[in-house]
PDB file of N, CA and C in Angstrom:
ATOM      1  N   UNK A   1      -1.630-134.235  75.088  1.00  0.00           N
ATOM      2  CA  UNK A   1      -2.663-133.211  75.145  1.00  0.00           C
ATOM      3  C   UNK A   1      -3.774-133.598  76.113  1.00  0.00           C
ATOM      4  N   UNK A   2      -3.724-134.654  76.892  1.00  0.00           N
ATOM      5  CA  UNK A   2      -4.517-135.045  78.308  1.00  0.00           C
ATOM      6  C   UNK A   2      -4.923-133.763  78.618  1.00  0.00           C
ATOM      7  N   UNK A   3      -3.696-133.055  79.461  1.00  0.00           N
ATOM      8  CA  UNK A   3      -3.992-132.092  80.402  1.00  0.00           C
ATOM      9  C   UNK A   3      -5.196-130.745  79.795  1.00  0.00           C
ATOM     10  N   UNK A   4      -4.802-130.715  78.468  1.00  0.00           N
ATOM     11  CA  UNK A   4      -5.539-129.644  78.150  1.00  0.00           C
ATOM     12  C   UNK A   4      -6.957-130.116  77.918  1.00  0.00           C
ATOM     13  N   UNK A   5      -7.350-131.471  77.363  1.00  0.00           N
ATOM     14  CA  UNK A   5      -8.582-132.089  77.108  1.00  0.00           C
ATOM     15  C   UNK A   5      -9.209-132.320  78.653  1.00  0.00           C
ATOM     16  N   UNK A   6      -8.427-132.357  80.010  1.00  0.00           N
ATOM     17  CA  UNK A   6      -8.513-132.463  81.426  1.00  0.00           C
ATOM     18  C   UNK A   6      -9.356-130.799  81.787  1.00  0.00           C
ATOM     19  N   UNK A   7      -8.547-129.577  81.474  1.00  0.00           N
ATOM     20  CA  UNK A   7      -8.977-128.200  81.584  1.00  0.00           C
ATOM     21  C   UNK A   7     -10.045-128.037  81.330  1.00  0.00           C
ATOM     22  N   UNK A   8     -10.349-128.318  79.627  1.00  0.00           N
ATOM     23  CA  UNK A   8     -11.660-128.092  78.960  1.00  0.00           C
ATOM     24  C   UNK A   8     -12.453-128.691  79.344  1.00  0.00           C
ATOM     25  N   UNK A   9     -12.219-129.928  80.114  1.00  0.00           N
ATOM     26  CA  UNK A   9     -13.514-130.615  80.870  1.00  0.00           C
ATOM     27  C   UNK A   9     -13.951-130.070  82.184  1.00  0.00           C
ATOM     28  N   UNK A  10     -12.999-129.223  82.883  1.00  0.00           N
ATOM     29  CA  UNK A  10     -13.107-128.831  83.955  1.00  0.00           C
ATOM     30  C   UNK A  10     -14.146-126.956  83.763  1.00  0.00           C
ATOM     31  N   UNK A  11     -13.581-126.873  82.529  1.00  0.00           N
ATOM     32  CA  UNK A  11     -14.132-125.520  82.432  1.00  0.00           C
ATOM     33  C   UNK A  11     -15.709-125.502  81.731  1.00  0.00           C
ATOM     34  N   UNK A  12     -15.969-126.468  80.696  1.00  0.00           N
ATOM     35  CA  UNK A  12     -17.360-126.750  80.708  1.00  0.00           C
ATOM     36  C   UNK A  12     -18.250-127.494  81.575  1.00  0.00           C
ATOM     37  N   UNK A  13     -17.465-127.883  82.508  1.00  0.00           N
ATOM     38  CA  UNK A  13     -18.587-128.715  83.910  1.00  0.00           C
ATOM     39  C   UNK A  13     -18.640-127.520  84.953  1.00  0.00           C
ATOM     40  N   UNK A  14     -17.799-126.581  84.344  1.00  0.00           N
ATOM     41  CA  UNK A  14     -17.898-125.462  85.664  1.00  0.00           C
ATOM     42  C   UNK A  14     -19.165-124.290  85.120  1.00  0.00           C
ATOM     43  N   UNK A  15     -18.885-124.403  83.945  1.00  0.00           N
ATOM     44  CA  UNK A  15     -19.927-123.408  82.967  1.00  0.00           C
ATOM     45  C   UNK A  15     -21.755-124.096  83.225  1.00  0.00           C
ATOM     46  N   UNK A  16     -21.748-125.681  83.031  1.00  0.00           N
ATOM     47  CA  UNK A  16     -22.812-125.999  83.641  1.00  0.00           C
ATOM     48  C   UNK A  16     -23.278-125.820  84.744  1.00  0.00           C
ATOM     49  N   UNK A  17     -21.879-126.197  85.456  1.00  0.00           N
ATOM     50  CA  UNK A  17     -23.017-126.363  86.832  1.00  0.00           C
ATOM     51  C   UNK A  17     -23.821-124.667  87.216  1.00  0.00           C
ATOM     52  N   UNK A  18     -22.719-123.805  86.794  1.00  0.00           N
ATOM     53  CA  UNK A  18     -23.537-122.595  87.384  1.00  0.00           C
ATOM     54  C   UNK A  18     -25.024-122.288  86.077  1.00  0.00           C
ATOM     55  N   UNK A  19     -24.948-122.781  85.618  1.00  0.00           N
ATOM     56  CA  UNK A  19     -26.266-122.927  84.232  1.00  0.00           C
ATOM     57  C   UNK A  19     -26.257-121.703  82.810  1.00  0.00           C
ATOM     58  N   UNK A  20     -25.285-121.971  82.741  1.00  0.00           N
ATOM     59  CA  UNK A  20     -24.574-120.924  81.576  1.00  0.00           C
ATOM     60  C   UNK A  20     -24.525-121.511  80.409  1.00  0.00           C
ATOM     61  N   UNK A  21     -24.893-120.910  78.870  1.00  0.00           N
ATOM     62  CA  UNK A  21     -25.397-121.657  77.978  1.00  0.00           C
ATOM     63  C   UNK A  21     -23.469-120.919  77.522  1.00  0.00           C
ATOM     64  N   UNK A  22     -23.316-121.591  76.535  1.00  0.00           N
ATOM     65  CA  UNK A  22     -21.617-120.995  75.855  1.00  0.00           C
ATOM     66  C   UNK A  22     -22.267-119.508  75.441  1.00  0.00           C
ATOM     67  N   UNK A  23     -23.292-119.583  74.703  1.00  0.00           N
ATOM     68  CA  UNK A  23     -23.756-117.767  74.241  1.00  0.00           C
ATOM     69  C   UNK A  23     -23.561-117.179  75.187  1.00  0.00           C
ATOM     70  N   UNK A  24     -23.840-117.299  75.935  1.00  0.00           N
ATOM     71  CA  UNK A  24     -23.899-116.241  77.359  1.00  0.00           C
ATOM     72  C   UNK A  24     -22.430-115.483  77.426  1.00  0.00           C
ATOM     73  N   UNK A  25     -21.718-116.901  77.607  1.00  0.00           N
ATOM     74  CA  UNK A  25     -20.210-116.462  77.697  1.00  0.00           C
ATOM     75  C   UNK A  25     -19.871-114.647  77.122  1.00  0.00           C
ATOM     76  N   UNK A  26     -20.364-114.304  76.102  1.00  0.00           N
ATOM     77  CA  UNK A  26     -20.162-113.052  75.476  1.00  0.00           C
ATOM     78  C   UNK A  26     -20.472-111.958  76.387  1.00  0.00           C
ATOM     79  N   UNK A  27     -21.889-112.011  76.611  1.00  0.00           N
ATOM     80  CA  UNK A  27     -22.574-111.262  78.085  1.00  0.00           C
ATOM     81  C   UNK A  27     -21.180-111.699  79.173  1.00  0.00           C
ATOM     82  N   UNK A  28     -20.854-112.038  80.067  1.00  0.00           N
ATOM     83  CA  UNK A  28     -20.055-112.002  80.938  1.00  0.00           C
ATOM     84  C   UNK A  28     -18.228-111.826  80.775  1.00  0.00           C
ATOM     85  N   UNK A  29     -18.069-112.345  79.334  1.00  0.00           N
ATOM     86  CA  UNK A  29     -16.221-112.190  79.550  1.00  0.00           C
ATOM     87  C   UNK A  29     -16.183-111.336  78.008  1.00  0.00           C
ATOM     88  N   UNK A  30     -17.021-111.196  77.298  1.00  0.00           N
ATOM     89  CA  UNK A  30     -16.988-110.608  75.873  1.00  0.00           C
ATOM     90  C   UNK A  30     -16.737-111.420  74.805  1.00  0.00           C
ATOM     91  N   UNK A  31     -16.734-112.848  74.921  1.00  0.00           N
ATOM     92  CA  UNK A  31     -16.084-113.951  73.576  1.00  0.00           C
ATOM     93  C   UNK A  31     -17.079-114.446  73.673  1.00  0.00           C
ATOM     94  N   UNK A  32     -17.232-114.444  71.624  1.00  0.00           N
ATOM     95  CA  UNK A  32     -18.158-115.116  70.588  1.00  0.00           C
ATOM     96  C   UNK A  32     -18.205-116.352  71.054  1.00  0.00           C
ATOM     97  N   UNK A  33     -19.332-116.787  70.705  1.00  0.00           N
ATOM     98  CA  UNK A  33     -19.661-118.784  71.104  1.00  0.00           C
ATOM     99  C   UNK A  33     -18.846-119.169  70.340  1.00  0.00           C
ATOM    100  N   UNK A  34     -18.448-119.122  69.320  1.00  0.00           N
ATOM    101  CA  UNK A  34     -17.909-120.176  68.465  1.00  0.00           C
ATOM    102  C   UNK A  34     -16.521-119.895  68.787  1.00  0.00           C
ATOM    103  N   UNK A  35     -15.928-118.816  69.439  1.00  0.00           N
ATOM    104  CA  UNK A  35     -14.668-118.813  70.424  1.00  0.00           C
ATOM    105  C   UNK A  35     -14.786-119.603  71.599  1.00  0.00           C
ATOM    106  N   UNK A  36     -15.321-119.217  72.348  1.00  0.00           N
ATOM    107  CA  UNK A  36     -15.225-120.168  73.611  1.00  0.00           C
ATOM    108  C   UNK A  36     -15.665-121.445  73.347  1.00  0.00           C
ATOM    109  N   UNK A  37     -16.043-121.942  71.978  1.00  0.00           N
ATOM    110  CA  UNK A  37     -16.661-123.606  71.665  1.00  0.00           C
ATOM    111  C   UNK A  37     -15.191-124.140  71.789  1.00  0.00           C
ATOM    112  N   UNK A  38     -14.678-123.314  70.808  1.00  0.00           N
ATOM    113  CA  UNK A  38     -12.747-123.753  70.818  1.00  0.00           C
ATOM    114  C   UNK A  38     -12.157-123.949  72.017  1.00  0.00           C
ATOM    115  N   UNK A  39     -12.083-123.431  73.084  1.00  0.00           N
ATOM    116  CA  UNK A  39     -11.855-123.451  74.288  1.00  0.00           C
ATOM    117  C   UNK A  39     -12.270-124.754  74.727  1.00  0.00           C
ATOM    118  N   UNK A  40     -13.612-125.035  74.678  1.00  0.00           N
ATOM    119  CA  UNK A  40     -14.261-126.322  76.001  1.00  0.00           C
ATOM    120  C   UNK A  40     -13.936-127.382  74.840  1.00  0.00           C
ATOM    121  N   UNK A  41     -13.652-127.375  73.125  1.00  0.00           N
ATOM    122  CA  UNK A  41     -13.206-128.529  72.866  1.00  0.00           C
ATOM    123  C   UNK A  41     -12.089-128.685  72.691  1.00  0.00           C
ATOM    124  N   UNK A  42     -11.231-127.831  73.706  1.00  0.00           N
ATOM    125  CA  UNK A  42      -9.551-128.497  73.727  1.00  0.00           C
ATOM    126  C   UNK A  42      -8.591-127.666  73.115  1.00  0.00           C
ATOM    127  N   UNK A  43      -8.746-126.622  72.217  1.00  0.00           N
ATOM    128  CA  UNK A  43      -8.125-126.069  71.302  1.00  0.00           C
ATOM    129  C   UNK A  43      -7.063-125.161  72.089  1.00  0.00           C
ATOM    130  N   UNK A  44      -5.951-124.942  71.498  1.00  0.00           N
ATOM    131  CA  UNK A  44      -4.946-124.406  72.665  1.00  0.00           C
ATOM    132  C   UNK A  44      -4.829-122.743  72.885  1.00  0.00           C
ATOM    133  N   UNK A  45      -4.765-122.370  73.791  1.00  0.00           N
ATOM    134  CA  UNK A  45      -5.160-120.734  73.849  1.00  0.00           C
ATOM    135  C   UNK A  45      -4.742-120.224  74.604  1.00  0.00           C
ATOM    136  N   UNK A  46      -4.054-118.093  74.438  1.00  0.00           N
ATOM    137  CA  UNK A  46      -3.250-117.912  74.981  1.00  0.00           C
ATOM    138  C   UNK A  46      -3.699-117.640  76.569  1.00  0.00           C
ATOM    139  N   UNK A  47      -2.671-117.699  77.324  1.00  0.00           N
ATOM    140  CA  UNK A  47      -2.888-117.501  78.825  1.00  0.00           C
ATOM    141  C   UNK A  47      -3.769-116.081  79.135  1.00  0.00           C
ATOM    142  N   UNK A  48      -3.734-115.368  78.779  1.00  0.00           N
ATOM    143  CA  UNK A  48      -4.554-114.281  78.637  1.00  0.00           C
ATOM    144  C   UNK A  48      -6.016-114.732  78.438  1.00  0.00           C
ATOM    145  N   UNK A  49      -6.440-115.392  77.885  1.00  0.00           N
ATOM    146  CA  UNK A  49      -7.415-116.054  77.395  1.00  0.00           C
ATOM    147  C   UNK A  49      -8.273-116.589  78.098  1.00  0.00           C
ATOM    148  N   UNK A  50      -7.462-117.555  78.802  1.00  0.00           N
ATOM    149  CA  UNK A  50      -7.639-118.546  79.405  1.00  0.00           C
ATOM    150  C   UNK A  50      -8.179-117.567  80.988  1.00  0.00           C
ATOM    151  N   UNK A  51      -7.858-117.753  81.608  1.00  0.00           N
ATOM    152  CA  UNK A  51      -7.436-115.948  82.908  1.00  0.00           C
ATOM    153  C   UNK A  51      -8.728-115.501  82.202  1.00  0.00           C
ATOM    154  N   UNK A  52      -8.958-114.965  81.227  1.00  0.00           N
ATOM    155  CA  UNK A  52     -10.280-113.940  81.210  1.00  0.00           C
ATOM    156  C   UNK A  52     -11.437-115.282  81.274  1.00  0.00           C
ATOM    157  N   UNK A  53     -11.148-116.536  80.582  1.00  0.00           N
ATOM    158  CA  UNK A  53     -12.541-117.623  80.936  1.00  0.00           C
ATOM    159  C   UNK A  53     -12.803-118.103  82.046  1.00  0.00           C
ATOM    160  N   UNK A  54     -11.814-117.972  83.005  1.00  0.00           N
ATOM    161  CA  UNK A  54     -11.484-118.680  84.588  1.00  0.00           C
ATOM    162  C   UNK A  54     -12.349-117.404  85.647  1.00  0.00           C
ATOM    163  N   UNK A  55     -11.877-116.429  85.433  1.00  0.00           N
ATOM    164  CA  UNK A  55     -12.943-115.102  86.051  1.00  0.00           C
ATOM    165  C   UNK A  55     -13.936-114.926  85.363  1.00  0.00           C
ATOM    166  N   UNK A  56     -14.582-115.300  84.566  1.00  0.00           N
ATOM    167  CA  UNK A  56     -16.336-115.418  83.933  1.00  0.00           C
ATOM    168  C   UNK A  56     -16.388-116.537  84.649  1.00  0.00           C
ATOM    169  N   UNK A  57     -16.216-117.965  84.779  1.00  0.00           N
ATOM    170  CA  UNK A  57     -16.948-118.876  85.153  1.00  0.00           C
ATOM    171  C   UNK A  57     -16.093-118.753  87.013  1.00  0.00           C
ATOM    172  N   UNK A  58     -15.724-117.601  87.814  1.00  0.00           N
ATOM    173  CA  UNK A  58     -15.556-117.750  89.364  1.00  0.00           C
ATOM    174  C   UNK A  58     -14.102-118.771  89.179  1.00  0.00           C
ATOM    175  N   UNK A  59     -13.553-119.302  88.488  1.00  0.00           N
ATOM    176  CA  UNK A  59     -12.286-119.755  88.915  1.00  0.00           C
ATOM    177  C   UNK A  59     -10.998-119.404  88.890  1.00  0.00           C
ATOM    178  N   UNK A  60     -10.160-119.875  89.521  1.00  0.00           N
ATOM    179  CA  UNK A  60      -8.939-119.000  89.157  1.00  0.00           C
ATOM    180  C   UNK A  60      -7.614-120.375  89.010  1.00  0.00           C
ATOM    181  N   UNK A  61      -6.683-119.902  88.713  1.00  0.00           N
ATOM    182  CA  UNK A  61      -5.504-120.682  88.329  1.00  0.00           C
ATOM    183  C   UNK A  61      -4.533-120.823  89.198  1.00  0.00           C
ATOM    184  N   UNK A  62      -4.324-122.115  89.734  1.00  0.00           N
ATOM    185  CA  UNK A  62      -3.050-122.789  90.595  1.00  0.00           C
ATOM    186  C   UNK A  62      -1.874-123.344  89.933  1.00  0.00           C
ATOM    187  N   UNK A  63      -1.054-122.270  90.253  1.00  0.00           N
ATOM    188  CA  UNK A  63       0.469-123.177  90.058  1.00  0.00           C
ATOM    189  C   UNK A  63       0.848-123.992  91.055  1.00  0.00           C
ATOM    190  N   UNK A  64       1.437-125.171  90.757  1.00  0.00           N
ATOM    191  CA  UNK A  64       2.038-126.001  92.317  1.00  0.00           C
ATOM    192  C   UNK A  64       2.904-126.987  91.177  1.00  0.00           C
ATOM    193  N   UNK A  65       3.519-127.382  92.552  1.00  0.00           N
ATOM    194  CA  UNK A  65       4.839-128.432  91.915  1.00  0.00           C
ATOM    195  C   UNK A  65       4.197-129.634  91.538  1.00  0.00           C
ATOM    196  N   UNK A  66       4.033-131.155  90.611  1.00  0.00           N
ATOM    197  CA  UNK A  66       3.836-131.694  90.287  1.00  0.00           C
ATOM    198  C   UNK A  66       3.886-132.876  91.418  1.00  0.00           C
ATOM    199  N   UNK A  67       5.209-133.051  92.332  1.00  0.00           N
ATOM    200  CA  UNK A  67       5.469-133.935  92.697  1.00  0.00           C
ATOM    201  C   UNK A  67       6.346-133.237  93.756  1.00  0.00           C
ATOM    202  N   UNK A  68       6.363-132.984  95.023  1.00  0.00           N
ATOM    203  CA  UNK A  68       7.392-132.206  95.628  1.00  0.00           C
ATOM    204  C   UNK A  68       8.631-132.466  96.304  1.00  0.00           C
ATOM    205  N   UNK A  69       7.838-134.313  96.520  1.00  0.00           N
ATOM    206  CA  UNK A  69       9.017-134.864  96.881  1.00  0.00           C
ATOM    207  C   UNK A  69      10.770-135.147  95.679  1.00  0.00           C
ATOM    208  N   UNK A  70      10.431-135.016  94.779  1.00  0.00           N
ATOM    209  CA  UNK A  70      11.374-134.745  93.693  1.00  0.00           C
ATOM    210  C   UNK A  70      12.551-133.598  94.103  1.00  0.00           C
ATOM    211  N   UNK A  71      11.983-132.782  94.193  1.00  0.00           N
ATOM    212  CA  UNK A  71      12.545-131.319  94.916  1.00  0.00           C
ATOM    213  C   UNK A  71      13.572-131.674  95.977  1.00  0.00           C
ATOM    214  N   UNK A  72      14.904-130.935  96.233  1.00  0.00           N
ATOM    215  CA  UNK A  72      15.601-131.593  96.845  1.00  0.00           C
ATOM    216  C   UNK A  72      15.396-130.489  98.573  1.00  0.00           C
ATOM    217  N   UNK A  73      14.580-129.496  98.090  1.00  0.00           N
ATOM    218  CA  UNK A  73      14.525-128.466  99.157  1.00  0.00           C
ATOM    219  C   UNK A  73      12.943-128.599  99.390  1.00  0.00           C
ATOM    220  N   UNK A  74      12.295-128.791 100.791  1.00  0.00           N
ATOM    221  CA  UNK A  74      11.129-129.082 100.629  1.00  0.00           C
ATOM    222  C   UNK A  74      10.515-127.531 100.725  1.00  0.00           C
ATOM    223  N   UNK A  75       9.671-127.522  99.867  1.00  0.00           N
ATOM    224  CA  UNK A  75       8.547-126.507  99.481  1.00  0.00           C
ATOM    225  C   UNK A  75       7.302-126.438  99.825  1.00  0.00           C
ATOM    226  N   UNK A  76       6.677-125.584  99.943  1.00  0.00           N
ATOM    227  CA  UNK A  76       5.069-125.714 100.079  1.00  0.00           C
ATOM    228  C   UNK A  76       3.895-124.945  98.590  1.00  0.00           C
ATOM    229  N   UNK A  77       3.238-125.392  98.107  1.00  0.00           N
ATOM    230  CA  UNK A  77       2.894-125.073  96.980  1.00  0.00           C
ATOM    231  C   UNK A  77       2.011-123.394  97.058  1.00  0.00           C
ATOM    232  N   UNK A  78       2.037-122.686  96.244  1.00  0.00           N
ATOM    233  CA  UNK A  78       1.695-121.442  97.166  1.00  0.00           C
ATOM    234  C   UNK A  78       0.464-120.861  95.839  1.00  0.00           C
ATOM    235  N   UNK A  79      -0.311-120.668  96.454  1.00  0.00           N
ATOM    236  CA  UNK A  79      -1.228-120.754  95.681  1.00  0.00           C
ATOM    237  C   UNK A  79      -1.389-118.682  95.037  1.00  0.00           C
ATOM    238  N   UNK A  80      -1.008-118.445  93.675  1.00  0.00           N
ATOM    239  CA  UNK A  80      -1.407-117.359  93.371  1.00  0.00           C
ATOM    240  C   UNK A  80      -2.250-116.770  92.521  1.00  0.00           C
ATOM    241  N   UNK A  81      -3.466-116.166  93.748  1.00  0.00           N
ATOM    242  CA  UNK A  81      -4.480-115.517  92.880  1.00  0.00           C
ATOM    243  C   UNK A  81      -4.449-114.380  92.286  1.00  0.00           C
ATOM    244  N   UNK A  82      -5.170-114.246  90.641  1.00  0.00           N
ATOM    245  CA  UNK A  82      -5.362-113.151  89.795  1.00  0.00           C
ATOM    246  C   UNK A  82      -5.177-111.806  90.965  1.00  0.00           C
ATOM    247  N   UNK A  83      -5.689-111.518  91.968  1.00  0.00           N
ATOM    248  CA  UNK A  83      -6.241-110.340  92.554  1.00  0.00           C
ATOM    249  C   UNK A  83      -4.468-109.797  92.581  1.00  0.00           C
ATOM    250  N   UNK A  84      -3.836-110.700  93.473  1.00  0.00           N
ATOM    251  CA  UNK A  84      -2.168-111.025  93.559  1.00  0.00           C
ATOM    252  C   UNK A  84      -1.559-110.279  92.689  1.00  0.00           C
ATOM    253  N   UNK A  85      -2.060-110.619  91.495  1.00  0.00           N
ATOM    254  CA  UNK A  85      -1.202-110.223  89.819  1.00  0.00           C
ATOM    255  C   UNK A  85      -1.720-108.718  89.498  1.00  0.00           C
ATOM    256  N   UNK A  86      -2.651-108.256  89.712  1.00  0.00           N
ATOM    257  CA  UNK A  86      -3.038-107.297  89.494  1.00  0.00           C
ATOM    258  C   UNK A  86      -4.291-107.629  88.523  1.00  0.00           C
ATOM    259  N   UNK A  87      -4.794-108.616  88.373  1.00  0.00           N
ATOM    260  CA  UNK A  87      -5.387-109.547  87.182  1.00  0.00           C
ATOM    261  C   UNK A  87      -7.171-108.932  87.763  1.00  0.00           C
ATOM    262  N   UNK A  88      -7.755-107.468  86.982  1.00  0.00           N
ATOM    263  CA  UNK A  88      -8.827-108.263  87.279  1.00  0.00           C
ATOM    264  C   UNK A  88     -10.261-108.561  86.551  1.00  0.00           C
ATOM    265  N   UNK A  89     -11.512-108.474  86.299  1.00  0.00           N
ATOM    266  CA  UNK A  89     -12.194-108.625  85.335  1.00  0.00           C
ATOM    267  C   UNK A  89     -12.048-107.661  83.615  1.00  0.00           C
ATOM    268  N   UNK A  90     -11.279-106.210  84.817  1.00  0.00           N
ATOM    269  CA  UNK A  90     -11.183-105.006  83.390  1.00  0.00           C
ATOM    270  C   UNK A  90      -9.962-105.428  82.327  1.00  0.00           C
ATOM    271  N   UNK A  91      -9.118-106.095  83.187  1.00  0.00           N
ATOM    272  CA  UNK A  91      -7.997-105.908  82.657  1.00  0.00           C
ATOM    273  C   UNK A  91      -7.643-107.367  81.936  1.00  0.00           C
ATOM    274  N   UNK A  92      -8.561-108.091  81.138  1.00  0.00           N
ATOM    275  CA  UNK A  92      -8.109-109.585  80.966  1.00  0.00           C
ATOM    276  C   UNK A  92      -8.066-109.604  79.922  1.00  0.00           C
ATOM    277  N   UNK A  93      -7.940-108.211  78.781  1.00  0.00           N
ATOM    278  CA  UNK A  93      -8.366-108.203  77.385  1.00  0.00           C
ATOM    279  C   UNK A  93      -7.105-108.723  76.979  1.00  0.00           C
ATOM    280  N   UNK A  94      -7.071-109.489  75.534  1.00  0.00           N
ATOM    281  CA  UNK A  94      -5.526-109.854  75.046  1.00  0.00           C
ATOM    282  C   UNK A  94      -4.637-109.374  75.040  1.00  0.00           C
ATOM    283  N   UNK A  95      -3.660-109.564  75.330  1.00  0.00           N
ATOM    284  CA  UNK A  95      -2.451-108.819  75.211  1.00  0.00           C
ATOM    285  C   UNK A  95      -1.758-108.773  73.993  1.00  0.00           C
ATOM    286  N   UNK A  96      -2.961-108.172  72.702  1.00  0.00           N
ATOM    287  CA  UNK A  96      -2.019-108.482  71.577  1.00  0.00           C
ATOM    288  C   UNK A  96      -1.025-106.875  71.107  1.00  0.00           C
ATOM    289  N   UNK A  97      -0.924-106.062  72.255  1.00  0.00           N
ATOM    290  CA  UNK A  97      -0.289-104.973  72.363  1.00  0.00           C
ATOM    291  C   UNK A  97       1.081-105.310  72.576  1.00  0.00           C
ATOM    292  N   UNK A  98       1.460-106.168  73.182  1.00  0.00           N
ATOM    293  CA  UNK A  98       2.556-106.683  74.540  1.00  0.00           C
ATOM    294  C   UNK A  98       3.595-106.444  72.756  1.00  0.00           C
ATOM    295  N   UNK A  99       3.604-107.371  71.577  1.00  0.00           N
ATOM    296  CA  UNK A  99       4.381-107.077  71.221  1.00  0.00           C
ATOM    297  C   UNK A  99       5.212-105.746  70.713  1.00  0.00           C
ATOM    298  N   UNK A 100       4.098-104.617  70.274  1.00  0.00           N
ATOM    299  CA  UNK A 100       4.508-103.276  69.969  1.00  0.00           C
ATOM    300  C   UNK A 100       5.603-102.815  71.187  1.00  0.00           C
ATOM    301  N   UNK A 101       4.983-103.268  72.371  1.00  0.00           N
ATOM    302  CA  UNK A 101       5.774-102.727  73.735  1.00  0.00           C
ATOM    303  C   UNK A 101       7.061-103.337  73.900  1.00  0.00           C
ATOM    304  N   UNK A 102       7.409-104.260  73.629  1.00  0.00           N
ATOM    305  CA  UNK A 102       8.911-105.441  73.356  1.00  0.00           C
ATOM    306  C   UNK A 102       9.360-104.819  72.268  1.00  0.00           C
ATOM    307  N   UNK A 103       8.874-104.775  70.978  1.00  0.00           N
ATOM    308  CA  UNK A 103       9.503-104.286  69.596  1.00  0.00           C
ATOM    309  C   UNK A 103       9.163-103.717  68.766  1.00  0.00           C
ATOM    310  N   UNK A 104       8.220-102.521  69.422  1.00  0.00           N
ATOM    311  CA  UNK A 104       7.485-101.605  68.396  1.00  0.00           C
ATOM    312  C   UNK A 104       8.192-100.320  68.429  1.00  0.00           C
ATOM    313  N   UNK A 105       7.320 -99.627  68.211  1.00  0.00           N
ATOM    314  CA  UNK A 105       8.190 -98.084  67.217  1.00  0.00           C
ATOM    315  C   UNK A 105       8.201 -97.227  68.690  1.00  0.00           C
ATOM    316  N   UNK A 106       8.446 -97.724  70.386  1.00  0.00           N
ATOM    317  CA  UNK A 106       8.851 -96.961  71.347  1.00  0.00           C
ATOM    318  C   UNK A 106       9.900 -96.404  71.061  1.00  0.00           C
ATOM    319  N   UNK A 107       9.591 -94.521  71.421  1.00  0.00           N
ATOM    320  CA  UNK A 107      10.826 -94.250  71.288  1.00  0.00           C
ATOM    321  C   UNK A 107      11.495 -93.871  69.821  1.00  0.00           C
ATOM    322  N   UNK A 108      10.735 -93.867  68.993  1.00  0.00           N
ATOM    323  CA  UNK A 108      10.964 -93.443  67.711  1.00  0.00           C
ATOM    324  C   UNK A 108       9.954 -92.874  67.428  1.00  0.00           C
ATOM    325  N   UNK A 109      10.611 -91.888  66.887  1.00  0.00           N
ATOM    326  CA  UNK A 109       9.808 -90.592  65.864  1.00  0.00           C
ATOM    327  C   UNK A 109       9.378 -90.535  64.781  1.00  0.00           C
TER     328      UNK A 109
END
């Protein structure tokens, strides 16, 4: 759990430096302090989540290969931003719909 205790450090030094108290957080992405406390102390959370705290505090999320020389085809790491995804401040609310849409009552009467 490094990496995620690595994130949360990255995302409350990013929340400081721009001078943002965690309350605030609500004013800019809509989540309670004692939600986003969970967040900067490590607690694990869905990608949706995460994506809506990264555009409140100006950052965004890099996928890249770990190690590329591993790879037997050489690659270049390609960096994709939210804007890319269609990802943008309106649209970062949870996706706790997604399951009705996979296995809900579509399509039935």
């Amino acid at each position: 759990m490094k990496e995620i205790d690595k994130i949360a450090g990255l995302i409350a030094e990013q929340r400081k430096r721009l001078g943002i108290e965690q309350k605030d957080m609500y004013m800019r992405i809509g989540m309670k302090q004692q939600q986003y406390q969970r967040i900067e102390a490590g607690s694990d959370v869905k990608l949706s989540t995460l994506l809506r705290v990264l555009e409140g505090l100006d950052l965004e999320l890099v996928i890249a290969p770990k190690r590329a020389e591993i790879m037997s085809v050489p690659t270049q790491s390609k960096v994709i931003r939210q804007s890319q995804l269609g990802i943008s401040e309106t649209n970062l609310e949870d996706d706790s719909d997604d399951l009705d849409f996979w296995f809900g009552s579509e399509g039935k009467s």
